[in-house]
C-alpha atoms as a PDB file:
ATOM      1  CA  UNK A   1     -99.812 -39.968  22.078  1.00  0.00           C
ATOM      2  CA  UNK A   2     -98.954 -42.588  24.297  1.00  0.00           C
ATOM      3  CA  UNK A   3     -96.261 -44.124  22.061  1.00  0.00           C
ATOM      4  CA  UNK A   4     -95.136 -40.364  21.625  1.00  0.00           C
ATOM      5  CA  UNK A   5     -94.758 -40.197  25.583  1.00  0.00           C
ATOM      6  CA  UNK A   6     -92.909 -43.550  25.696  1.00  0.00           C
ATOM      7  CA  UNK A   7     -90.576 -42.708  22.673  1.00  0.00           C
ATOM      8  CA  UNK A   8     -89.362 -39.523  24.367  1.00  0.00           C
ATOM      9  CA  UNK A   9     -89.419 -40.591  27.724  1.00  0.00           C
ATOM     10  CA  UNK A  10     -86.873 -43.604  26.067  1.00  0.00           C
ATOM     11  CA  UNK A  11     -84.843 -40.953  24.711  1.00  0.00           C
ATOM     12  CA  UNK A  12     -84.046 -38.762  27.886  1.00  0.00           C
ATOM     13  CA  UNK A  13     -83.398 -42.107  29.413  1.00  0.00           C
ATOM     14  CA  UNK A  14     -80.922 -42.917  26.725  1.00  0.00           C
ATOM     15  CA  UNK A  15     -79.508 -39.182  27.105  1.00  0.00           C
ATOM     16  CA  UNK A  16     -79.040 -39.951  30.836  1.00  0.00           C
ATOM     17  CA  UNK A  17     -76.953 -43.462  29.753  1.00  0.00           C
ATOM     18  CA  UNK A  18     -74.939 -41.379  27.811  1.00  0.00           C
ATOM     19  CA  UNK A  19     -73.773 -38.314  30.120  1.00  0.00           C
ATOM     20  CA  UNK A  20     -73.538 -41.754  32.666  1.00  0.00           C
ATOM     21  CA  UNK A  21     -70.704 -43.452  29.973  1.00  0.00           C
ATOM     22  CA  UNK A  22     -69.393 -39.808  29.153  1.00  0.00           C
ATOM     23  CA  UNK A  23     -68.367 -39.471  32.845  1.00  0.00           C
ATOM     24  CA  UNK A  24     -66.570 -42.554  32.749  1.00  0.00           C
ATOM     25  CA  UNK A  25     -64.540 -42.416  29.987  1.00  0.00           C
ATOM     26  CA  UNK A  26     -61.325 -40.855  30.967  1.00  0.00           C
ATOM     27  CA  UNK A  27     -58.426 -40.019  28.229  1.00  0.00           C
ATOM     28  CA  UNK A  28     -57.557 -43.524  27.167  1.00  0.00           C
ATOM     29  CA  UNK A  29     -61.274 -44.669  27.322  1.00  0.00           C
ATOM     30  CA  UNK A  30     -61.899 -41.813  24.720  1.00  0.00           C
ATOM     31  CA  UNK A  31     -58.681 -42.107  22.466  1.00  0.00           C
ATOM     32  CA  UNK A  32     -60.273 -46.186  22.273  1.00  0.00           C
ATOM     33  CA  UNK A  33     -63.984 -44.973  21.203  1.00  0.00           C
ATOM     34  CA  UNK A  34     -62.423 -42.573  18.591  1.00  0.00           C
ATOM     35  CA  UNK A  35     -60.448 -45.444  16.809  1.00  0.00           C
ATOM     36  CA  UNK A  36     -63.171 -47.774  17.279  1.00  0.00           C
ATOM     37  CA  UNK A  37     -65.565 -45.252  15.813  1.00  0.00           C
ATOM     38  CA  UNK A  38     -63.138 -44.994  12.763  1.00  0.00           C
ATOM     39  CA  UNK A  39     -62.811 -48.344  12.763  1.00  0.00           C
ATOM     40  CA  UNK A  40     -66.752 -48.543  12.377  1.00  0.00           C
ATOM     41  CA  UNK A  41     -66.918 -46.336   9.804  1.00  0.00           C
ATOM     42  CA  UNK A  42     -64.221 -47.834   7.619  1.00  0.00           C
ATOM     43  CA  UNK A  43     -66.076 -51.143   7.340  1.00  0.00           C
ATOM     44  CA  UNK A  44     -69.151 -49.586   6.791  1.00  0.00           C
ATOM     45  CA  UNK A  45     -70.145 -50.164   2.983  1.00  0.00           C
ATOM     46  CA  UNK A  46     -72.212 -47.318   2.380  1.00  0.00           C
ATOM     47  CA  UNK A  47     -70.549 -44.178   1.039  1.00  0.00           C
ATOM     48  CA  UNK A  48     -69.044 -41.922   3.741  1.00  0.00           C
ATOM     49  CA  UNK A  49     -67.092 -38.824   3.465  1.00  0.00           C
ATOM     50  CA  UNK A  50     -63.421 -38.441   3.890  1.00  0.00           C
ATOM     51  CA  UNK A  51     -62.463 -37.040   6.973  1.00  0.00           C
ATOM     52  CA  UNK A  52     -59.575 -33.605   6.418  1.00  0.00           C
ATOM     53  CA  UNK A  53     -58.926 -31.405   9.312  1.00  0.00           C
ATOM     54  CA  UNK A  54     -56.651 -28.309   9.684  1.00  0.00           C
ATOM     55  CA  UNK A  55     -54.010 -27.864  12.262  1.00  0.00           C
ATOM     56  CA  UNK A  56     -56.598 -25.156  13.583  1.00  0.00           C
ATOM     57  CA  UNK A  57     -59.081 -27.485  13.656  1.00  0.00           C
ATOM     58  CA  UNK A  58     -57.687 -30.393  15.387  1.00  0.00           C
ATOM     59  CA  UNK A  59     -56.513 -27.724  18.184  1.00  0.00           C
ATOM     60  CA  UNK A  60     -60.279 -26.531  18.666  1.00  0.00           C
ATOM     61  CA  UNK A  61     -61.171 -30.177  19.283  1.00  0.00           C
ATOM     62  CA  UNK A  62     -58.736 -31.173  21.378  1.00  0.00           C
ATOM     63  CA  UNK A  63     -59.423 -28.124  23.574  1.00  0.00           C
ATOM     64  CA  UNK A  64     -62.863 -28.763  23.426  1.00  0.00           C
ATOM     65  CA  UNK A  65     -61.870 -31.956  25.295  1.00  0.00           C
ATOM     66  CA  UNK A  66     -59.541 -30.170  27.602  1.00  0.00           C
ATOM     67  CA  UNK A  67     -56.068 -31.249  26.172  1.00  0.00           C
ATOM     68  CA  UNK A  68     -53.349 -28.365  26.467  1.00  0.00           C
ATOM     69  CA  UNK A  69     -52.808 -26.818  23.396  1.00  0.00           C
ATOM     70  CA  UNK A  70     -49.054 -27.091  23.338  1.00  0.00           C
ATOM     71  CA  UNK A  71     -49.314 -30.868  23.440  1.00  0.00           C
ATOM     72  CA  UNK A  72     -51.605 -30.843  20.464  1.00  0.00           C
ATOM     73  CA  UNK A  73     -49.254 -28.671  18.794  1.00  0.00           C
ATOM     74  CA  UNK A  74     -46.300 -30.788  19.760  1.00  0.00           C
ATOM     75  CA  UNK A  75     -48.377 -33.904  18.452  1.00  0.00           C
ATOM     76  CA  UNK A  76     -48.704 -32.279  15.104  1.00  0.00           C
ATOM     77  CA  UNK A  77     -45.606 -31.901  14.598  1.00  0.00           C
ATOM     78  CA  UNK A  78     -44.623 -35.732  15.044  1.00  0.00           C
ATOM     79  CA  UNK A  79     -47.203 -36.763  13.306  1.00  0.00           C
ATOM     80  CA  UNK A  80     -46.464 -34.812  10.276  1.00  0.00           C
ATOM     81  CA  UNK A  81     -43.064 -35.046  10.023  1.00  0.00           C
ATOM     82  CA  UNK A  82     -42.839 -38.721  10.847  1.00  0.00           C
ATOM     83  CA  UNK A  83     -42.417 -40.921   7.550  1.00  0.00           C
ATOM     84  CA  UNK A  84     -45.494 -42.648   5.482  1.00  0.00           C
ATOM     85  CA  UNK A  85     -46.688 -45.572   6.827  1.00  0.00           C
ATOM     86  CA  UNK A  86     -44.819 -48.533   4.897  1.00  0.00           C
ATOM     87  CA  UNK A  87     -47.123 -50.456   3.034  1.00  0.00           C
ATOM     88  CA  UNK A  88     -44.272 -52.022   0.980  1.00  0.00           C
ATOM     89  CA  UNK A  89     -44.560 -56.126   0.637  1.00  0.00           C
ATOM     90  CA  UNK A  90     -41.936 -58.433   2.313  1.00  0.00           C
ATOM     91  CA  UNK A  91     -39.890 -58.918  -0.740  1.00  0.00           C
ATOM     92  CA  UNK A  92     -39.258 -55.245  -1.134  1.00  0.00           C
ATOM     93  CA  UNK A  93     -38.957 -54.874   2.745  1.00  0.00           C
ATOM     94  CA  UNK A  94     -35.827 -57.646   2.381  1.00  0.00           C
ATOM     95  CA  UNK A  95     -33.626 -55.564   0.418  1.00  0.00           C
ATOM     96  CA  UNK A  96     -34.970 -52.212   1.937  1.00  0.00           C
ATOM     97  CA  UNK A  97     -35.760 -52.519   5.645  1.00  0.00           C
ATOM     98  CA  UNK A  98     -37.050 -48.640   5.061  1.00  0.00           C
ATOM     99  CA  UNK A  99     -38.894 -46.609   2.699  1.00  0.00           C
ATOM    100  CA  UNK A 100     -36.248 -44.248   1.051  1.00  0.00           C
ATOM    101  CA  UNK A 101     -38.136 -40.829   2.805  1.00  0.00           C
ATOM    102  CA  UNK A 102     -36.054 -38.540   5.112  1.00  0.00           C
ATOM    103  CA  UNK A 103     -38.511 -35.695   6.201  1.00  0.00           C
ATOM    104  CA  UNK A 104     -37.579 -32.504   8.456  1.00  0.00           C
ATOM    105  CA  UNK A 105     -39.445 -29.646  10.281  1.00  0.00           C
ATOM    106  CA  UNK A 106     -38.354 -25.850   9.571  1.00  0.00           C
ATOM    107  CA  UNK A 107     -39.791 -22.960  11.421  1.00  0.00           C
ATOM    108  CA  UNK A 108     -40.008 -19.285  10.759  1.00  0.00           C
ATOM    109  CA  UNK A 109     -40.813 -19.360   6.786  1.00  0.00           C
ATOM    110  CA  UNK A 110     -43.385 -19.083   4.569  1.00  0.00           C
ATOM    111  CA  UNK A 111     -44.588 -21.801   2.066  1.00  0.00           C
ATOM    112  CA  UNK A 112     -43.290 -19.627  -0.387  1.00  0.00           C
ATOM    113  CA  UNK A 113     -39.970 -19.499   0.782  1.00  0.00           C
ATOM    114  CA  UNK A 114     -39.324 -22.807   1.811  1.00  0.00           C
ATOM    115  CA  UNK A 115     -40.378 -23.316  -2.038  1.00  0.00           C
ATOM    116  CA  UNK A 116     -37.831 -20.850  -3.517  1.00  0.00           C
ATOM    117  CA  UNK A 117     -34.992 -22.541  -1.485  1.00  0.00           C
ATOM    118  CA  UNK A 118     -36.071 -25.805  -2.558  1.00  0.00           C
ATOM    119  CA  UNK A 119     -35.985 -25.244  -6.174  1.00  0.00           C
ATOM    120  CA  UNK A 120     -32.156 -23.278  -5.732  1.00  0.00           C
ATOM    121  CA  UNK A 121     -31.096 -26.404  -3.570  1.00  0.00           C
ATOM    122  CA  UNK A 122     -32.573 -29.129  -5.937  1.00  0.00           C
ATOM    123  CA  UNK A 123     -31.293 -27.291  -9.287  1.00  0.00           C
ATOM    124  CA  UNK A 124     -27.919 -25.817  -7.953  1.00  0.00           C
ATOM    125  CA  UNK A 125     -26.802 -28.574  -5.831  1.00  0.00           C
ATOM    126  CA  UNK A 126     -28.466 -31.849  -6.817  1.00  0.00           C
ATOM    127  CA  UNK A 127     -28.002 -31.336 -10.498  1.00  0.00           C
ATOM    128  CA  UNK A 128     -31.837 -31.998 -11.219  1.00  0.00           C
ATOM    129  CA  UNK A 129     -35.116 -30.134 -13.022  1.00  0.00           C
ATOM    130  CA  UNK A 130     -38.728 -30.073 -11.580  1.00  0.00           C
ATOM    131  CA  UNK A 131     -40.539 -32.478 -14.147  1.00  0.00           C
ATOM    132  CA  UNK A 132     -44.145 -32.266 -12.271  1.00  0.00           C
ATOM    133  CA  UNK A 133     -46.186 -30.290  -9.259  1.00  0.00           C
ATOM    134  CA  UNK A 134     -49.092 -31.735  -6.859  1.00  0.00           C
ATOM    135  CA  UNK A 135     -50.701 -29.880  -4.764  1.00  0.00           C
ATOM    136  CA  UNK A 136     -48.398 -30.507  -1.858  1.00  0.00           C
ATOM    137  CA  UNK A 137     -45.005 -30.672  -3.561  1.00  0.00           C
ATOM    138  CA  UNK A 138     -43.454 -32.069  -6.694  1.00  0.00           C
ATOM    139  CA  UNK A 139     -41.316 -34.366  -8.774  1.00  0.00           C
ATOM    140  CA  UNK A 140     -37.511 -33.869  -9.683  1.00  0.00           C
ATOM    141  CA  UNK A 141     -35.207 -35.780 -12.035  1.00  0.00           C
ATOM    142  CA  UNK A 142     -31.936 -35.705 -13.334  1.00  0.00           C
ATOM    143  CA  UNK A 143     -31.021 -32.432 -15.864  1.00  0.00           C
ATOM    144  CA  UNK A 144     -29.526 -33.852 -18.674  1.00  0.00           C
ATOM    145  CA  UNK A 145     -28.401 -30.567 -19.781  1.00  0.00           C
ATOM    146  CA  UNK A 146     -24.490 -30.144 -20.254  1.00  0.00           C
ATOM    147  CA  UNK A 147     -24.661 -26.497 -18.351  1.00  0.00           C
ATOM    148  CA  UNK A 148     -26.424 -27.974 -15.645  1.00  0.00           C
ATOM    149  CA  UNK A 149     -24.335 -30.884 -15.431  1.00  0.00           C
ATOM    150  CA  UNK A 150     -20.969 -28.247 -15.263  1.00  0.00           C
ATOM    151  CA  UNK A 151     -22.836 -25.855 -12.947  1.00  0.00           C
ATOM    152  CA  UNK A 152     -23.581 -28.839 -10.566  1.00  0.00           C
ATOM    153  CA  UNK A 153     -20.618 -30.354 -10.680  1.00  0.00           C
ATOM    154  CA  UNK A 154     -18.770 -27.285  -9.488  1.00  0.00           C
ATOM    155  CA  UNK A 155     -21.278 -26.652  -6.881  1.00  0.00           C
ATOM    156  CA  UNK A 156     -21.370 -30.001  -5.323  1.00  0.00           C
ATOM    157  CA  UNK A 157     -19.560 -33.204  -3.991  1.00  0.00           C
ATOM    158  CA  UNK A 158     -20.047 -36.696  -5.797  1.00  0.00           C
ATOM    159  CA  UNK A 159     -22.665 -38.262  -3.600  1.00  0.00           C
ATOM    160  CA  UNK A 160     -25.377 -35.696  -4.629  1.00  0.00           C
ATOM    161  CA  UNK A 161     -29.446 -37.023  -5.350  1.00  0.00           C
ATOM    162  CA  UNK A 162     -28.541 -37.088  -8.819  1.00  0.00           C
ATOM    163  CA  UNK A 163     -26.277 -39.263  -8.896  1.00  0.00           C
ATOM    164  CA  UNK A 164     -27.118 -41.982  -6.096  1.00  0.00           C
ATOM    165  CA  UNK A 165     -30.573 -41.745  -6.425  1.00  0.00           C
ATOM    166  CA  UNK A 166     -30.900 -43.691  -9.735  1.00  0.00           C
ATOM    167  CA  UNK A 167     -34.280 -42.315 -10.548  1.00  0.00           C
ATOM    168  CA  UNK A 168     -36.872 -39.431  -9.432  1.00  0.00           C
ATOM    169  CA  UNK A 169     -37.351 -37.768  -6.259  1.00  0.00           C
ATOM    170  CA  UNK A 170     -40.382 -36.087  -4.675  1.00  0.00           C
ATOM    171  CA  UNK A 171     -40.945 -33.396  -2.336  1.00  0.00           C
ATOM    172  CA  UNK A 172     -43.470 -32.476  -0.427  1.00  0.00           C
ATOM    173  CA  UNK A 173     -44.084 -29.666   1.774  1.00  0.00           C
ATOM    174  CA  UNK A 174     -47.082 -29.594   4.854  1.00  0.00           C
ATOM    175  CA  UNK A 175     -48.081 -27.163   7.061  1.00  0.00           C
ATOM    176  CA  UNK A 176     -48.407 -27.097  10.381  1.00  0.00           C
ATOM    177  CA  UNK A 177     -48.909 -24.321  11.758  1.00  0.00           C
ATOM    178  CA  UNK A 178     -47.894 -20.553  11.003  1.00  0.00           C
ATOM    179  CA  UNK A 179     -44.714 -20.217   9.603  1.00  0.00           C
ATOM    180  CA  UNK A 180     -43.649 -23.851  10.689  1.00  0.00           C
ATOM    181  CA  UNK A 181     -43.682 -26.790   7.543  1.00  0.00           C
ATOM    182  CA  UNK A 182     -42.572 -30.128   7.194  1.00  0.00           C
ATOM    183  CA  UNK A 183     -40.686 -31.062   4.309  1.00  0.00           C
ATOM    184  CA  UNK A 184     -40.334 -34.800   3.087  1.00  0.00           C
ATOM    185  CA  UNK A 185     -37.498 -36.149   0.185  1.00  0.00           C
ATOM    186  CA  UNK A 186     -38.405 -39.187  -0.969  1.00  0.00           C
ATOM    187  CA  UNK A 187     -36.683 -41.118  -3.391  1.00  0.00           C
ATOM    188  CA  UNK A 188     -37.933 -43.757  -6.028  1.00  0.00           C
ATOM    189  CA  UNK A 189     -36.669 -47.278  -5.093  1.00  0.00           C
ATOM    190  CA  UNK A 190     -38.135 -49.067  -8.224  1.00  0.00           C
ATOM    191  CA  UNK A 191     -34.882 -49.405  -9.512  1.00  0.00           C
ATOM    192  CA  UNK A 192     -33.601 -51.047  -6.677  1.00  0.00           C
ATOM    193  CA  UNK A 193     -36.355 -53.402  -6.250  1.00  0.00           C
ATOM    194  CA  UNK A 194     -35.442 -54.138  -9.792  1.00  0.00           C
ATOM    195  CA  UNK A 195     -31.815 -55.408  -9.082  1.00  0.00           C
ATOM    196  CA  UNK A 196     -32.830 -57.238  -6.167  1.00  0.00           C
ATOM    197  CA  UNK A 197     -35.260 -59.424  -7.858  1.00  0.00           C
ATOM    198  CA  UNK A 198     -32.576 -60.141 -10.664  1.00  0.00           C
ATOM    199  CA  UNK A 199     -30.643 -61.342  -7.823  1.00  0.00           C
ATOM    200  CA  UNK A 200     -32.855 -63.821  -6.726  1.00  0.00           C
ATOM    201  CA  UNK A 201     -33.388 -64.943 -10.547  1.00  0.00           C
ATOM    202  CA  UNK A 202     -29.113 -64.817 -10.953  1.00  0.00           C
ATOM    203  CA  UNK A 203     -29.539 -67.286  -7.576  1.00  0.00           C
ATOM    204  CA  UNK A 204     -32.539 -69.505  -8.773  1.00  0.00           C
ATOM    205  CA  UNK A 205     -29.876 -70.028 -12.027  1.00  0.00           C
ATOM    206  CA  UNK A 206     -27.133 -70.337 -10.041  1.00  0.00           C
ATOM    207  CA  UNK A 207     -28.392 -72.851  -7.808  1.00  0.00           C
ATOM    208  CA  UNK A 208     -30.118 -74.904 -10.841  1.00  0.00           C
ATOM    209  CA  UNK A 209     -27.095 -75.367 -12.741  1.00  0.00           C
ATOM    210  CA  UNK A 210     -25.063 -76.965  -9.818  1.00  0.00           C
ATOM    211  CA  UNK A 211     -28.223 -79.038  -9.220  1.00  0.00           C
ATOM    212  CA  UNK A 212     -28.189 -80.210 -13.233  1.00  0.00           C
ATOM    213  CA  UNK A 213     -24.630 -80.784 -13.084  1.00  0.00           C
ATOM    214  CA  UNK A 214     -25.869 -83.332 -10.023  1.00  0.00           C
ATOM    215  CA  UNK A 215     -28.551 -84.846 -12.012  1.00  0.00           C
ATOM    216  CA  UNK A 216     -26.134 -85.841 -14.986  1.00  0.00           C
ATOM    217  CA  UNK A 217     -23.607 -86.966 -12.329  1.00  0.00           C
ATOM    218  CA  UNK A 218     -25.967 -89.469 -11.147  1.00  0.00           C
ATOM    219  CA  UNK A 219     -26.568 -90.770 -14.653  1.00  0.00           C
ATOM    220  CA  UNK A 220     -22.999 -90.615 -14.975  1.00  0.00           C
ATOM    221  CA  UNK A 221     -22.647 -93.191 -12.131  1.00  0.00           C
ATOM    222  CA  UNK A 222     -21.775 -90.505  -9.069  1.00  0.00           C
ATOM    223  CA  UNK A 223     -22.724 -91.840  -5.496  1.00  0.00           C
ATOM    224  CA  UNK A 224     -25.524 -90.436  -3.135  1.00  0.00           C
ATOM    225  CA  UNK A 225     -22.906 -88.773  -1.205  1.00  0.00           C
ATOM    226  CA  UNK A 226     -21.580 -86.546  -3.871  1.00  0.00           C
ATOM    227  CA  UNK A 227     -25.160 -85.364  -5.614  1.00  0.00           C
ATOM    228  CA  UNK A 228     -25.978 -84.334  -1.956  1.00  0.00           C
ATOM    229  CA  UNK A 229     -23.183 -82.728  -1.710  1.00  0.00           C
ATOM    230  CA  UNK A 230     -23.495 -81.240  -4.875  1.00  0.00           C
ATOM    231  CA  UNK A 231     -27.435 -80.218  -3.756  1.00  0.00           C
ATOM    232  CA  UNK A 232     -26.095 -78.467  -0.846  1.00  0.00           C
ATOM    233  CA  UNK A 233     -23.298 -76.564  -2.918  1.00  0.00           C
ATOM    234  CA  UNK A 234     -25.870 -75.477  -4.895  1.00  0.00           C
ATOM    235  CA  UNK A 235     -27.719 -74.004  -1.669  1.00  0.00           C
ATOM    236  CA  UNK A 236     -24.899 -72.592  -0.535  1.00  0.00           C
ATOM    237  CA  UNK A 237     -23.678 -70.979  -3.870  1.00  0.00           C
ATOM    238  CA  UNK A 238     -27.278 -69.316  -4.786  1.00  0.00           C
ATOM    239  CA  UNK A 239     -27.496 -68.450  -1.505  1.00  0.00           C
ATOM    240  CA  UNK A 240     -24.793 -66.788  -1.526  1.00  0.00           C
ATOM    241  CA  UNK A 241     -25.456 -64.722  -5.194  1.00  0.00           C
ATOM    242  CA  UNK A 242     -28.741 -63.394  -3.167  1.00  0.00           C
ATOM    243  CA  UNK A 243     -27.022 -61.923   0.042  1.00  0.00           C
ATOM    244  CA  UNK A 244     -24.398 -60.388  -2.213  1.00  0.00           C
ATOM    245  CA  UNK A 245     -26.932 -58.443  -4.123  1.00  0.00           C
ATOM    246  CA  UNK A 246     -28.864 -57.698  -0.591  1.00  0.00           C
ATOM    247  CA  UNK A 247     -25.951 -56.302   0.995  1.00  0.00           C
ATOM    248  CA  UNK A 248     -25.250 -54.219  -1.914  1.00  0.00           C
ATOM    249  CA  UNK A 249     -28.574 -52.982  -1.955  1.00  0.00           C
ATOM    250  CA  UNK A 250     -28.784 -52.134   1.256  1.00  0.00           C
ATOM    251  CA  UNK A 251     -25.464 -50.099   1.267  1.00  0.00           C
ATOM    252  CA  UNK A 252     -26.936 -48.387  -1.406  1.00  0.00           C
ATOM    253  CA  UNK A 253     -30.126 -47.405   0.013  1.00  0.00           C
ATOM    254  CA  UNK A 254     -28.143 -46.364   3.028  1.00  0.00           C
ATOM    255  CA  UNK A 255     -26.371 -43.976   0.909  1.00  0.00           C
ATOM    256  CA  UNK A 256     -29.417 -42.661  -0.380  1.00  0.00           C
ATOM    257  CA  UNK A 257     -31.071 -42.222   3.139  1.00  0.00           C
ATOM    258  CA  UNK A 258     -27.772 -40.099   4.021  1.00  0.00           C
ATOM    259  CA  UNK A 259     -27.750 -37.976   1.085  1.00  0.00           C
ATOM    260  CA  UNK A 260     -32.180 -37.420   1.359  1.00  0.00           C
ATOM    261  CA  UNK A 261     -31.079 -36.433   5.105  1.00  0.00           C
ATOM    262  CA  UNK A 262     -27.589 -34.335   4.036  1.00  0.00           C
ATOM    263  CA  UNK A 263     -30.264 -32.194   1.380  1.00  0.00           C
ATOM    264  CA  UNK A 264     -32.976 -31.623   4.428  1.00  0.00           C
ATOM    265  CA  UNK A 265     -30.089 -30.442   7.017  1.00  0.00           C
ATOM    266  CA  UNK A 266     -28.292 -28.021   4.661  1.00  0.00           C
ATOM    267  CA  UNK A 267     -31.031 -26.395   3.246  1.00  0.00           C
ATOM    268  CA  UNK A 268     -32.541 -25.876   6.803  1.00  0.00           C
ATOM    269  CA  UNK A 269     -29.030 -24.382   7.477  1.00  0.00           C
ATOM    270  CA  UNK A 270     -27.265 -22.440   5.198  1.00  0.00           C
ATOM    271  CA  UNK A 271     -24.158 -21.319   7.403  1.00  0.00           C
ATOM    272  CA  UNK A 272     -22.776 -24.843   7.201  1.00  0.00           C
ATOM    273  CA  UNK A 273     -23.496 -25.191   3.359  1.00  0.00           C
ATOM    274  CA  UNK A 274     -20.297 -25.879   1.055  1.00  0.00           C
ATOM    275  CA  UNK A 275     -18.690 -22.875  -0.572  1.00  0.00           C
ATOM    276  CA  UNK A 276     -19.652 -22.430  -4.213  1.00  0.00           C
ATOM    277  CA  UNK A 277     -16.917 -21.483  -6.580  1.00  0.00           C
ATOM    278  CA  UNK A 278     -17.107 -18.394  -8.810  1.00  0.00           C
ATOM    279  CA  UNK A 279     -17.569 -20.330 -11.727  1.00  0.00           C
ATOM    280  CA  UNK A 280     -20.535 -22.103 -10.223  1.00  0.00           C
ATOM    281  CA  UNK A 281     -22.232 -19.073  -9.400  1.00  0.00           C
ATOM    282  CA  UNK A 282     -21.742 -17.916 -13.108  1.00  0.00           C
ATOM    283  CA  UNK A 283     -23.023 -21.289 -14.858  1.00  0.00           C
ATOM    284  CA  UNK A 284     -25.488 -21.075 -12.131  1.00  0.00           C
ATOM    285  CA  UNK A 285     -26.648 -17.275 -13.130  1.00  0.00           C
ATOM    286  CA  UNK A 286     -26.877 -19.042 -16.739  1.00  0.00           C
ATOM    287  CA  UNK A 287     -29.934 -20.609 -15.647  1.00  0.00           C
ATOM    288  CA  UNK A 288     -31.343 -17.270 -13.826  1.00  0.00           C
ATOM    289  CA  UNK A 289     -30.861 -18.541 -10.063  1.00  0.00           C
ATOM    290  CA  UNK A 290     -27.892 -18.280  -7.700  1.00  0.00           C
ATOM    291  CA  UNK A 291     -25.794 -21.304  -6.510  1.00  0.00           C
ATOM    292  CA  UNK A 292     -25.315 -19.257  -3.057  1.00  0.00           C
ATOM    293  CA  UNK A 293     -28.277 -18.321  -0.631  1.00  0.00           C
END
């Protein structure tokens, strides 16, 4: 009975420490506990459940801790359209300072809708087919078809996805509150990454062979002068093959970013969309859609 006394007596002691901390945490103090708490939880070994909240959701807490709701709502909405976080390594991060992912917010649709102009934007305008659906969006790539390949080249300019993209794209659309979504492009930057580590290879060889050509000049009775002059050539030249291919990497991912962005805008506003021939719209009703909106 005693211990009982003692154990309880502990605990409304305990609750008393608490309401004491809770009155001195102000906003900052609590934002730190929350992350630490996270924090906690993710190096915690045992099993633990993941952690999904609605838009709704988050609101009721953060009124529940007296935040206004417009903030929340405002913090929602940078939060979900603001671009992955990049867990790309530094070699991929050297030929693409950025993750090829433009994202935008559009207000007063439905999921539905934003869907339907999607798929005419994607298929009409970007010359490519849905291949695959997740639960949040889906994966395009090229149409190899020769109708869709007229249709979109009458409905579009040269610099479309399917042609500077050099592989598939994914959408994906989130919600965020009523009748206001985010929707993300992203494009596939394997093949990229793919050039730009032949470039350092075509450097490594590049490099090597002026360095061999130094070797066999030594044997062939050069000086120390000229083989380090031939070492630093070598540098200089392989250097020089890896920088090319960065640069033109780059430009090209540029271009991509510009075209992911050009998609986003025009689709969110269809007054300033290109005109669409009559032919277009004909190969286009081919398919069973509409080049114009």
């Amino acid at each position: 009975m005693t211990q009982e006394y003692r154990s309880g007596q502990q605990r409304r002691k305990d609750q008393v420490a608490d309401r004491r901390l809770a009155d001195r945490l102000d906003t900052a103090a609590v934002e730190e506990v929350i992350k630490r708490a996270i924090e906690l939880e993710a190096e915690d070994p045992s099993p633990t459940p993941s952690h999904s909240f609605t838009p709704e959701e988050v609101a009721r807490i953060a009124g529940e801790l007296g935040i206004d709701t417009e903030f929340i709502r405002r913090a929602i909405t940078e939060v979900q359209s603001a671009p992955p976080q990049d867990r790309r390594s530094r070699l991929d991060k050297y030929f693409l300072p950025e993750p090829l992912v433009e994202s935008s917010v559009v207000e007063g649709l439905s999921r539905s809708q934003i869907e339907a102009m999607l798929a005419d934007w994607m298929t009409n305008r970007e010359g490519m087919r849905l291949v695959d659906r997740f639960d949040d969006g889906g994966e395009w790539e090229v149409d190899p078809h020769w109708l869709a390949k007229l249709r979109t080249a009458l409905n579009s300019d040269g610099g479309r996805l399917g042609r500077v993209s050099a592989g598939p794209v994914r959408h994906r659309i989130s919600e965020i509150g009523d009748a206001q979504h985010v929707i993300a492009l992203e494009a596939s930057d394997t093949v990229p990454q793919v050039l730009g580590r032949a470039g350092i290879a075509s450097g490594a060889v590049v490099a090597l062979t002026v360095w061999l050509l130094a070797f066999f000049g030594v044997l062939g009775g050069l000086g120390f002068g000229t083989t380090v002059v031939f070492m630093l050539l070598g540098v200089f030249l392989g250097g020089g093959v890896v920088a090319s291919f960065r640069a033109g990497i780059r430009a090209w991912g540029r271009r991509i970013k510009r075209r992911l962005k050009t998609a986003l805008f025009r689709m969110g506003n269809p007054d300033v969309m290109p005109t669409s021939s009559r032919l277009g719209d004909f190969v286009a009703s081919l398919f069973g859609g509409s080049a114009r909106r």
